[in-house]
PDB file of N, CA and C in Angstrom:
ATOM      1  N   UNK A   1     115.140  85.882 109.221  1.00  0.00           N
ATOM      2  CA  UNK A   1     115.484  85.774 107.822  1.00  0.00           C
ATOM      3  C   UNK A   1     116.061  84.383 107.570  1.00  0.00           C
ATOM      4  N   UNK A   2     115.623  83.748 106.837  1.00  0.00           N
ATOM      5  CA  UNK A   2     116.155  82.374 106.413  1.00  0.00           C
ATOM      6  C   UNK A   2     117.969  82.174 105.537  1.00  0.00           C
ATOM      7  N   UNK A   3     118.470  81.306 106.334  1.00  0.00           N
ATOM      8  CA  UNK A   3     119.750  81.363 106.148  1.00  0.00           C
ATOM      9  C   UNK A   3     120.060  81.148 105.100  1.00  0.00           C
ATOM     10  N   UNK A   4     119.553  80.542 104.145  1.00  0.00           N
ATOM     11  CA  UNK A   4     119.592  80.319 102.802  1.00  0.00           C
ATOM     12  C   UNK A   4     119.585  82.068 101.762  1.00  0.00           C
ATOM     13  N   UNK A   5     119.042  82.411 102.369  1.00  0.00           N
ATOM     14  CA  UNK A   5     118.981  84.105 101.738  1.00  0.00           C
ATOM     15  C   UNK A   5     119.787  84.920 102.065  1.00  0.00           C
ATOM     16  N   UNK A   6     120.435  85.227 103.357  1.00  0.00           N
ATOM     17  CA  UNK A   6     121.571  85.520 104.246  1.00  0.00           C
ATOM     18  C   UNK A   6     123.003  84.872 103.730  1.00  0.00           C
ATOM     19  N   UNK A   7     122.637  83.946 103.447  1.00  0.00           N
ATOM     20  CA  UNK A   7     124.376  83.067 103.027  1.00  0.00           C
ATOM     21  C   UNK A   7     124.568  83.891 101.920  1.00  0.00           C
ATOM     22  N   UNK A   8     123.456  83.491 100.447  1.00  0.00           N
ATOM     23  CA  UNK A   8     123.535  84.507  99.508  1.00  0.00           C
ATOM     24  C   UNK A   8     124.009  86.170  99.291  1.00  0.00           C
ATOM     25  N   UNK A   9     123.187  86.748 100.143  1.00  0.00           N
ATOM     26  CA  UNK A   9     123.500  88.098 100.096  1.00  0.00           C
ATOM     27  C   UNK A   9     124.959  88.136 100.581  1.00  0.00           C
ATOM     28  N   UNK A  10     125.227  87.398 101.499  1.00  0.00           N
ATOM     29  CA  UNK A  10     126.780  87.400 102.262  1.00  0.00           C
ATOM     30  C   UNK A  10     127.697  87.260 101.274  1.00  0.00           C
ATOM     31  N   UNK A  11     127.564  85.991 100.165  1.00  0.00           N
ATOM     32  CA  UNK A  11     128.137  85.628  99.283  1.00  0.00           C
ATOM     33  C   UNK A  11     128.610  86.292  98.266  1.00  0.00           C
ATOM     34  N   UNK A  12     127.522  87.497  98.038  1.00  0.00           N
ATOM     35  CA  UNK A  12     127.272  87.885  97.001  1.00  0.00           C
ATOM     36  C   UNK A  12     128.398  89.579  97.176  1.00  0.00           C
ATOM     37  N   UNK A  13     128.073  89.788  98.201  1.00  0.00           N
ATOM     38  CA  UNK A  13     128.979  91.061  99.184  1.00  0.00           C
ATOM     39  C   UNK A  13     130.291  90.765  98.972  1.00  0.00           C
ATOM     40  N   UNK A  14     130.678  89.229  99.501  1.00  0.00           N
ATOM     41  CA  UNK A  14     132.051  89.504  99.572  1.00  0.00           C
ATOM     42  C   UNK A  14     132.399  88.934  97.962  1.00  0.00           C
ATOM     43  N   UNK A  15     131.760  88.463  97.331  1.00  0.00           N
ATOM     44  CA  UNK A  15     132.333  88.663  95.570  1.00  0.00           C
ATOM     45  C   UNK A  15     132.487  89.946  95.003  1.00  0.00           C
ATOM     46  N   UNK A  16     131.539  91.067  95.661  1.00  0.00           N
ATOM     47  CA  UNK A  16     131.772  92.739  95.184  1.00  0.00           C
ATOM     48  C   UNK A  16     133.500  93.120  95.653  1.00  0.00           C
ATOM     49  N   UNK A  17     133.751  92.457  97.240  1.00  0.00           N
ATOM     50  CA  UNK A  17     135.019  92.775  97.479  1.00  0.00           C
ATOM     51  C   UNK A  17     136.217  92.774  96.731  1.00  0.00           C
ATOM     52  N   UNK A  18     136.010  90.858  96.283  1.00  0.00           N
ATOM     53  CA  UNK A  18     136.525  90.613  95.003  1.00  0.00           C
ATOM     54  C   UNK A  18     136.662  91.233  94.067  1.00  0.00           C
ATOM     55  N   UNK A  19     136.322  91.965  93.508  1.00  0.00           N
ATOM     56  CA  UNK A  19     136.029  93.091  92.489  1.00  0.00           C
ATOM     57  C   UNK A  19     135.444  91.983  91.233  1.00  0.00           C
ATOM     58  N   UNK A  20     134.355  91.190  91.554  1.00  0.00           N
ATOM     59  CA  UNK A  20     133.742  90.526  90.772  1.00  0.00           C
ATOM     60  C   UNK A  20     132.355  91.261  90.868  1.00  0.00           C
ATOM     61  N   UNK A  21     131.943  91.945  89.890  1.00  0.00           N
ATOM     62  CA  UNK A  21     130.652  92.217  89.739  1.00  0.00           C
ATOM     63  C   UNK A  21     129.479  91.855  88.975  1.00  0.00           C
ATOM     64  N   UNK A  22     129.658  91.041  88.595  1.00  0.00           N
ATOM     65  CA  UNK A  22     128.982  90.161  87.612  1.00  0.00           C
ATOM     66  C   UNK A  22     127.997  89.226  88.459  1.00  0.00           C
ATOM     67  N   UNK A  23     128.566  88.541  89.122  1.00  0.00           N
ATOM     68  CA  UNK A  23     128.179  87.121  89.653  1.00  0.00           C
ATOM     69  C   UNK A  23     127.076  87.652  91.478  1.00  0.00           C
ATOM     70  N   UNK A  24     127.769  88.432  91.552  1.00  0.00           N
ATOM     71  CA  UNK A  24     126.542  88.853  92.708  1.00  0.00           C
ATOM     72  C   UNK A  24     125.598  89.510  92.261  1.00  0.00           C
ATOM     73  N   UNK A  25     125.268  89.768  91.040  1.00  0.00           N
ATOM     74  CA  UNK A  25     123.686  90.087  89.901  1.00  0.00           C
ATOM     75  C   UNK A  25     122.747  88.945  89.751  1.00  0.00           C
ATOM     76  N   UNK A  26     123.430  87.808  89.394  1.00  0.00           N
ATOM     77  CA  UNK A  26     122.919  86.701  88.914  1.00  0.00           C
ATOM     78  C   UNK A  26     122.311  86.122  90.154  1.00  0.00           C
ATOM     79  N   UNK A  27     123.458  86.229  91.247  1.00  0.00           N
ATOM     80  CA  UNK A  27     122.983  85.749  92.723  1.00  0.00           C
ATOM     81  C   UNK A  27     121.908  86.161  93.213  1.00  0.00           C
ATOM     82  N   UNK A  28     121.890  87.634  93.291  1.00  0.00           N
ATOM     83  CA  UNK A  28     120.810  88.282  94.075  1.00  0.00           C
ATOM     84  C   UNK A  28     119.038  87.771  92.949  1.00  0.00           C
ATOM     85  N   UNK A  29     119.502  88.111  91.391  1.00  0.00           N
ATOM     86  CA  UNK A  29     118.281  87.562  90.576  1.00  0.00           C
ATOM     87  C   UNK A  29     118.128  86.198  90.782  1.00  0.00           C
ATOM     88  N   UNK A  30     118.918  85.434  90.978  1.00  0.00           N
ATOM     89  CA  UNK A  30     117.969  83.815  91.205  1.00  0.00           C
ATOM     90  C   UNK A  30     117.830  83.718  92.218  1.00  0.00           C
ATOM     91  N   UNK A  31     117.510  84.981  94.010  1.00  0.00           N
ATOM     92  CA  UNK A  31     116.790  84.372  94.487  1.00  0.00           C
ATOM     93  C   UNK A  31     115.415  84.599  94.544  1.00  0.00           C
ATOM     94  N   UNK A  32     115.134  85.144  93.233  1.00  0.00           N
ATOM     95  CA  UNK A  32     113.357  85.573  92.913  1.00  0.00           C
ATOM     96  C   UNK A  32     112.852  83.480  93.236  1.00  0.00           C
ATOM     97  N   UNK A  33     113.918  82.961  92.541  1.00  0.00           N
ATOM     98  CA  UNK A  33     113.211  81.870  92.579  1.00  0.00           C
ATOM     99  C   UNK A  33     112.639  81.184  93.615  1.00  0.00           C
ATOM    100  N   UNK A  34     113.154  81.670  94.581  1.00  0.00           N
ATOM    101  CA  UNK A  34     112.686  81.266  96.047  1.00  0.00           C
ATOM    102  C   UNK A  34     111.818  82.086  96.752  1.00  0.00           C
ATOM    103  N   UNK A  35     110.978  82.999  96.029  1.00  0.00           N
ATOM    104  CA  UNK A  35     110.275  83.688  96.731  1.00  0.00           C
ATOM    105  C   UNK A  35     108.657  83.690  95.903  1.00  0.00           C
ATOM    106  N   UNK A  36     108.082  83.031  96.345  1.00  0.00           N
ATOM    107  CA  UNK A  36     106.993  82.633  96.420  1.00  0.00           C
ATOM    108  C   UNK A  36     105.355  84.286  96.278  1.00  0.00           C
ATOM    109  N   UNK A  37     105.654  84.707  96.890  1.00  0.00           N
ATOM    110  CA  UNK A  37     104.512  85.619  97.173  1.00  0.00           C
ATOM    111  C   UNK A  37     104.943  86.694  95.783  1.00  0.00           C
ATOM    112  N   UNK A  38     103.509  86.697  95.175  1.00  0.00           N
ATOM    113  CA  UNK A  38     103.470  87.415  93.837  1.00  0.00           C
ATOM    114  C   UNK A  38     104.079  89.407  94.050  1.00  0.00           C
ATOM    115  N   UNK A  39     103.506  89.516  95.399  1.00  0.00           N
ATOM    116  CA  UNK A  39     103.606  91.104  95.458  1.00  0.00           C
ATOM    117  C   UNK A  39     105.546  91.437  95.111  1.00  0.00           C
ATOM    118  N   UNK A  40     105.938  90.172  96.276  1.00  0.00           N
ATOM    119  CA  UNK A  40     107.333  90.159  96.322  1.00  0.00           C
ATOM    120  C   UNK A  40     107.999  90.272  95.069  1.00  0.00           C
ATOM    121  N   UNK A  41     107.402  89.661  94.229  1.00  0.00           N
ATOM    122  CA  UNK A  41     108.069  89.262  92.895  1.00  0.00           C
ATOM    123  C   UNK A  41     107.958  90.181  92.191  1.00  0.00           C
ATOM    124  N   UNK A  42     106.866  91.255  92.129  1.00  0.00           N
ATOM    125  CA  UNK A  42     106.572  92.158  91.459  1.00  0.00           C
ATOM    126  C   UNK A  42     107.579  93.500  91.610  1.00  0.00           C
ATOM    127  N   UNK A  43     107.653  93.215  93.227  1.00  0.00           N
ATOM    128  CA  UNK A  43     108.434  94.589  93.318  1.00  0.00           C
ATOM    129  C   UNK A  43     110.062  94.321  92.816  1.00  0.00           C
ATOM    130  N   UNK A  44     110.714  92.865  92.736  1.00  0.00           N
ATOM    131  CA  UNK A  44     111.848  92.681  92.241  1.00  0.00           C
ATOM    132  C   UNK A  44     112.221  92.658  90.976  1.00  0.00           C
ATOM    133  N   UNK A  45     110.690  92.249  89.899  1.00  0.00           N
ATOM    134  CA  UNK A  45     110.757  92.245  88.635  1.00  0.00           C
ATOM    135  C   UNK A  45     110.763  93.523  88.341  1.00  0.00           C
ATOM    136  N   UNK A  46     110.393  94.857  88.798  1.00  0.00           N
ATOM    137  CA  UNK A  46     110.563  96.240  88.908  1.00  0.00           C
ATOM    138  C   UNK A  46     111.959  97.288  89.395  1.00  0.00           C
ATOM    139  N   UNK A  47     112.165  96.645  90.180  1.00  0.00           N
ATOM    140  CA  UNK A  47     113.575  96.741  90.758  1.00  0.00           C
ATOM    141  C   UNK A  47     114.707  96.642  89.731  1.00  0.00           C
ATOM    142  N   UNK A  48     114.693  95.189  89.266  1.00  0.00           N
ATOM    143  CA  UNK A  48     115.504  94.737  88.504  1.00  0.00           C
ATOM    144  C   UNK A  48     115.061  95.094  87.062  1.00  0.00           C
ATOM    145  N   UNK A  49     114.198  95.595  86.130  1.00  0.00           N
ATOM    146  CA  UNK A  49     114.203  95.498  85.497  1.00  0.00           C
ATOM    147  C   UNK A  49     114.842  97.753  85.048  1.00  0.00           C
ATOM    148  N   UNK A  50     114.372  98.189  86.463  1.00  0.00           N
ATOM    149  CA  UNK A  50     114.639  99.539  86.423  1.00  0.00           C
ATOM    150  C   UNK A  50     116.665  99.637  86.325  1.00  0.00           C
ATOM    151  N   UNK A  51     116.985  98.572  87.482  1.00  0.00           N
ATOM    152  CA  UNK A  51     118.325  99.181  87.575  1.00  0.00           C
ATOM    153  C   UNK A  51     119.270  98.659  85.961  1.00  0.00           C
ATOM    154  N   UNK A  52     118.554  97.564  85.559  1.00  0.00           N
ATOM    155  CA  UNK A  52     118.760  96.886  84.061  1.00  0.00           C
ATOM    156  C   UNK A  52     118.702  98.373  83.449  1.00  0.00           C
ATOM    157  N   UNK A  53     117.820  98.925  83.095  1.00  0.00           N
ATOM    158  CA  UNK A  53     117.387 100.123  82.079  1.00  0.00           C
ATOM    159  C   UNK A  53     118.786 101.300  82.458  1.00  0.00           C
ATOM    160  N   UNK A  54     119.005 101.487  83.881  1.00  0.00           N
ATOM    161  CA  UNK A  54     119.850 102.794  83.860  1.00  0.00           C
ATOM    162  C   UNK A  54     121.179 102.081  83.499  1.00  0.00           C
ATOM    163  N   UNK A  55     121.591 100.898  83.732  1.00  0.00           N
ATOM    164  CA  UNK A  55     123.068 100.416  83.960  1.00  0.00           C
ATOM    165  C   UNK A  55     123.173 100.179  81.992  1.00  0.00           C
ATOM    166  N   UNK A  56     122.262  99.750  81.032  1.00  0.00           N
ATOM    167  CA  UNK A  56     122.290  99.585  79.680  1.00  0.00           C
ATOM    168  C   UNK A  56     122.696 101.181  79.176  1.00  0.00           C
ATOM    169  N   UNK A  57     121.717 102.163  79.776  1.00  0.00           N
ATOM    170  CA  UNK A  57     122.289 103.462  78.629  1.00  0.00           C
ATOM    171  C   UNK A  57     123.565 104.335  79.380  1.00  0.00           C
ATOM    172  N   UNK A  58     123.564 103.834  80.498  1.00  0.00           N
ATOM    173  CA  UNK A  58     125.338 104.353  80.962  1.00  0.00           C
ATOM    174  C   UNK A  58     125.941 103.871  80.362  1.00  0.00           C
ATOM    175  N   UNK A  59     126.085 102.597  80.384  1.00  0.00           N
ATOM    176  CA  UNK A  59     126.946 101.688  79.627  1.00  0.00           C
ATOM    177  C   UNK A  59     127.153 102.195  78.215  1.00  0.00           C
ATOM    178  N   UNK A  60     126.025 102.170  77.246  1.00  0.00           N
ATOM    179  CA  UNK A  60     126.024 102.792  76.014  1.00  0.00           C
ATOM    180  C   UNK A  60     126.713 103.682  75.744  1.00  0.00           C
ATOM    181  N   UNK A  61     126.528 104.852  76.909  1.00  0.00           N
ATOM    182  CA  UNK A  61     126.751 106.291  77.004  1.00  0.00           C
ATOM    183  C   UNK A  61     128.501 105.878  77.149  1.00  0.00           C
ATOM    184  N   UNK A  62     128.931 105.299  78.440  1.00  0.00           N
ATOM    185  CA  UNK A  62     130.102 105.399  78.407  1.00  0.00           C
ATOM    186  C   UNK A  62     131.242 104.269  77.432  1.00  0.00           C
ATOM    187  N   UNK A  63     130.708 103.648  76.408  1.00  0.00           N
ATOM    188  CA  UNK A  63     131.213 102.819  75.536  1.00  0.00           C
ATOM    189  C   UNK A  63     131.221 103.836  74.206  1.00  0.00           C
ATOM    190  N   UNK A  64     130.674 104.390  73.883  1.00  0.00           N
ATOM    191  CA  UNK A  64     130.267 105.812  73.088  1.00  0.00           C
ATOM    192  C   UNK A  64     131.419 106.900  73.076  1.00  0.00           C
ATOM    193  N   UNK A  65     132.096 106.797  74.233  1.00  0.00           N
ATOM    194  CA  UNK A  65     133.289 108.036  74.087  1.00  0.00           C
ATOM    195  C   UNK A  65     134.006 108.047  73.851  1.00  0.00           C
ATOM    196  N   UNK A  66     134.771 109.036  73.110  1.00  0.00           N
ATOM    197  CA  UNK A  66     135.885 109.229  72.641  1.00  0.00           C
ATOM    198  C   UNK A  66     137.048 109.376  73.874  1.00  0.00           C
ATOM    199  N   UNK A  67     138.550 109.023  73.692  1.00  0.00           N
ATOM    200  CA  UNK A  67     139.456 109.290  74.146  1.00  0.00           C
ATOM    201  C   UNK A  67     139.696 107.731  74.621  1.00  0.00           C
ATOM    202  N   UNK A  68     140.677 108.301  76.236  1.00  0.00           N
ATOM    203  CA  UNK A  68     141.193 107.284  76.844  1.00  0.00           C
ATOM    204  C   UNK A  68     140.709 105.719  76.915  1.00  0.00           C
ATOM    205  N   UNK A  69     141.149 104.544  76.076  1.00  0.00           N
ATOM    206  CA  UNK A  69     140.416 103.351  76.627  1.00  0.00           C
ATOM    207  C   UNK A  69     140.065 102.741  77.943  1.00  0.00           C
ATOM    208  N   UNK A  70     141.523 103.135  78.442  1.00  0.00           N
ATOM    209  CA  UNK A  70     141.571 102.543  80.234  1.00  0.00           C
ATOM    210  C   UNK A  70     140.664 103.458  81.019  1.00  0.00           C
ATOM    211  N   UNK A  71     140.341 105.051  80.673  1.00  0.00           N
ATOM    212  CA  UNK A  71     139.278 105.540  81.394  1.00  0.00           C
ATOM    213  C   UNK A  71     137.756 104.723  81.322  1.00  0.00           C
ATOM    214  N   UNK A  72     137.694 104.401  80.111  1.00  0.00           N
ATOM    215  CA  UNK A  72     136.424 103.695  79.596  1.00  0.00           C
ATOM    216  C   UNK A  72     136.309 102.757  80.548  1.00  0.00           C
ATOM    217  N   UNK A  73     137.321 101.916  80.604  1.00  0.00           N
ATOM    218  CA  UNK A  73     137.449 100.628  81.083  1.00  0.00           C
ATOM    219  C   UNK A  73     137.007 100.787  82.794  1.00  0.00           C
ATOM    220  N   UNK A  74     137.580 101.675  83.446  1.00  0.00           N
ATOM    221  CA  UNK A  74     137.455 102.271  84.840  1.00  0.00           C
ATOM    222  C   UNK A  74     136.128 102.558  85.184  1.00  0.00           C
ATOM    223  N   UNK A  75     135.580 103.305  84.066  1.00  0.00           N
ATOM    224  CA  UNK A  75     133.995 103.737  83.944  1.00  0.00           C
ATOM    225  C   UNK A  75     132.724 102.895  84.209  1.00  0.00           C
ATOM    226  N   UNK A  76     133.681 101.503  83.220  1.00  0.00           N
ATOM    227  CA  UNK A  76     132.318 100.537  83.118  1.00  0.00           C
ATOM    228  C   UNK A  76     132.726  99.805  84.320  1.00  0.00           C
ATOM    229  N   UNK A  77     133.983  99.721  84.596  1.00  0.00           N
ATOM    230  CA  UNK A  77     133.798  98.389  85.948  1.00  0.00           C
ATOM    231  C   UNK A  77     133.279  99.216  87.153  1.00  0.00           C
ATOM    232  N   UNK A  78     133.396 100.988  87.285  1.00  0.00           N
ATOM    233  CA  UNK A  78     132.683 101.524  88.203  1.00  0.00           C
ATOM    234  C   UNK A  78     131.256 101.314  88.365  1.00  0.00           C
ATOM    235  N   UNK A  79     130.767 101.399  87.073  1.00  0.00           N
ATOM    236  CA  UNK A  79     129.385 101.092  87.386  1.00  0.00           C
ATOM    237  C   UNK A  79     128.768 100.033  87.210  1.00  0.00           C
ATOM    238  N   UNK A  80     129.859  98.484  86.780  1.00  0.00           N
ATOM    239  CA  UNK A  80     128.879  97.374  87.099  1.00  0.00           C
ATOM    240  C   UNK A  80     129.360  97.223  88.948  1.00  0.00           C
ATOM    241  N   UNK A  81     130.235  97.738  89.639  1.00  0.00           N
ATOM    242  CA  UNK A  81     129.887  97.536  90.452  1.00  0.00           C
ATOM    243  C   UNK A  81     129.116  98.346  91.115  1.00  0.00           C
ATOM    244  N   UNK A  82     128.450  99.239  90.758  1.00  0.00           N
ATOM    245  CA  UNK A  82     127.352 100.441  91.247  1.00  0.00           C
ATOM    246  C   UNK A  82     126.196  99.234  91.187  1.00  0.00           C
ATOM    247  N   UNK A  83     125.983  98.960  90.134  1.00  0.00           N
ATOM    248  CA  UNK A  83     124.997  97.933  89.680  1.00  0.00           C
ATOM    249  C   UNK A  83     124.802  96.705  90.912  1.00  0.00           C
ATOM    250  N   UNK A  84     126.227  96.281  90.761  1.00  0.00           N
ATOM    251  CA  UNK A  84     125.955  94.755  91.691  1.00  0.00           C
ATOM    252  C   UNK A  84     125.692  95.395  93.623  1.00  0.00           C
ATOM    253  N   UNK A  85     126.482  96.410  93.679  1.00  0.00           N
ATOM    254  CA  UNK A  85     126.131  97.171  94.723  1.00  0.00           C
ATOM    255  C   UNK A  85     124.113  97.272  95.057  1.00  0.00           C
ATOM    256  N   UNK A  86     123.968  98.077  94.510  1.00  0.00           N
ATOM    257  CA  UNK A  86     122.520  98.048  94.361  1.00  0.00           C
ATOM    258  C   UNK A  86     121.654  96.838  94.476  1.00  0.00           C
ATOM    259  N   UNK A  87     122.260  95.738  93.717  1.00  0.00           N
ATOM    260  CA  UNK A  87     121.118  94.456  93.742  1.00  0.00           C
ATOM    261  C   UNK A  87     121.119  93.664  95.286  1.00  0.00           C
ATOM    262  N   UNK A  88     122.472  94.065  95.782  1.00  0.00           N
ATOM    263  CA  UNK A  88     123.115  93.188  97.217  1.00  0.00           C
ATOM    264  C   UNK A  88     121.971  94.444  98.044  1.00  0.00           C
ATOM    265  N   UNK A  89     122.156  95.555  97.861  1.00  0.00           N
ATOM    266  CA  UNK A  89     121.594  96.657  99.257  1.00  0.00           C
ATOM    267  C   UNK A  89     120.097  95.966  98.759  1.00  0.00           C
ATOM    268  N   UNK A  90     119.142  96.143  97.692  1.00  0.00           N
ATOM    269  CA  UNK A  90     117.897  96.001  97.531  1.00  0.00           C
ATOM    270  C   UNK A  90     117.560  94.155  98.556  1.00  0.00           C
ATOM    271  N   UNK A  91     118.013  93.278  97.621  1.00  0.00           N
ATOM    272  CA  UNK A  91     117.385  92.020  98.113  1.00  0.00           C
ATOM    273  C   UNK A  91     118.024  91.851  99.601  1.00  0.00           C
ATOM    274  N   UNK A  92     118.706  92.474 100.265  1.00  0.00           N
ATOM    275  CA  UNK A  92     118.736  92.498 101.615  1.00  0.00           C
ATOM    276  C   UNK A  92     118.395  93.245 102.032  1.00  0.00           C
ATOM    277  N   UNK A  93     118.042  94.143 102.269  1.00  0.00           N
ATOM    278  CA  UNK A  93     116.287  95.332 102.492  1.00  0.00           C
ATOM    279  C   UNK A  93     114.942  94.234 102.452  1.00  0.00           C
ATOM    280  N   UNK A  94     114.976  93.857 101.222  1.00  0.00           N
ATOM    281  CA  UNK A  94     113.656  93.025 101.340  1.00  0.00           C
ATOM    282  C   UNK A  94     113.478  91.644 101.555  1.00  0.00           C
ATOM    283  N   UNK A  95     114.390  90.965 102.161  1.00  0.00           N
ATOM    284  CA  UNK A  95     114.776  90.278 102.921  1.00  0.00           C
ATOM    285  C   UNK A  95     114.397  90.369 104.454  1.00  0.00           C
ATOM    286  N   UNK A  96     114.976  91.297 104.527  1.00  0.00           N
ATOM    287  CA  UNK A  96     114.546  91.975 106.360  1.00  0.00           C
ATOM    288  C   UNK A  96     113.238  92.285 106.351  1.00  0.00           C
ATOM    289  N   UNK A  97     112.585  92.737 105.535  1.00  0.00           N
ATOM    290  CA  UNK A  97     111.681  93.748 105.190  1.00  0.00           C
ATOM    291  C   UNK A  97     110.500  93.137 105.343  1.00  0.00           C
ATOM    292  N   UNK A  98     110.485  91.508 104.701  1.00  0.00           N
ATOM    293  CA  UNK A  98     109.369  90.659 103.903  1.00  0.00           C
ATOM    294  C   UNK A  98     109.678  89.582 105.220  1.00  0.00           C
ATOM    295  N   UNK A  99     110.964  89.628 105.854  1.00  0.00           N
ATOM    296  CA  UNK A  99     111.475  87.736 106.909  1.00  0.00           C
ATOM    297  C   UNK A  99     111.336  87.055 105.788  1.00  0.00           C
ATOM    298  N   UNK A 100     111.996  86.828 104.794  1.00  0.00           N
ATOM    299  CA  UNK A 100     112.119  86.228 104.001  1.00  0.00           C
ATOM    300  C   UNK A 100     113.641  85.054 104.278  1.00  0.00           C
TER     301      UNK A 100
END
């Protein structure tokens, strides 16, 4: 696996630790840019565009409810890091997967 993709995913892991979930999304999506082979790209533009679709109507769903704000608040940072979780496990799967 090329170290350039490895540093990333590494990078991107220990920003989840951080409880930054934002920035290891962006990480794991720009390294489509480095990946060359169309099949590859296809299955990430699918990937990403699926976990996009469930993480928008949770979000909706849980911005939508009534009551506690700070539960809300707990809700959504649970699942952007469900989210950034997911993008770190996928592009290091196919990483290994592809020797990319």
């Amino acid at each position: 696996m090329s170290e350039f993709f490895n540093n990333r995913i590494d990078t991107a892991h220990a920003l989840i630790d951080e409880h930054d979930y934002d920035t290891p999304v962006e990480l794991m999506q720009n390294l489509r840019n480095r990946i060359h082979d169309q099949d590859i790209l296809t299955k990430c533009t699918m990937h990403d565009m699926e976990v996009e679709k469930q993480f928008n109507a949770r979000y909706v769903s849980i911005c939508q409810k009534n009551g506690d704000p700070m539960e809300r608040t707990r809700e959504v940072l649970g699942l952007k890091k469900e989210r950034a979780q997911e993008y770190v496990k996928f592009y290091d799967k196919l990483t290994k997967d592809h020797d990319l």
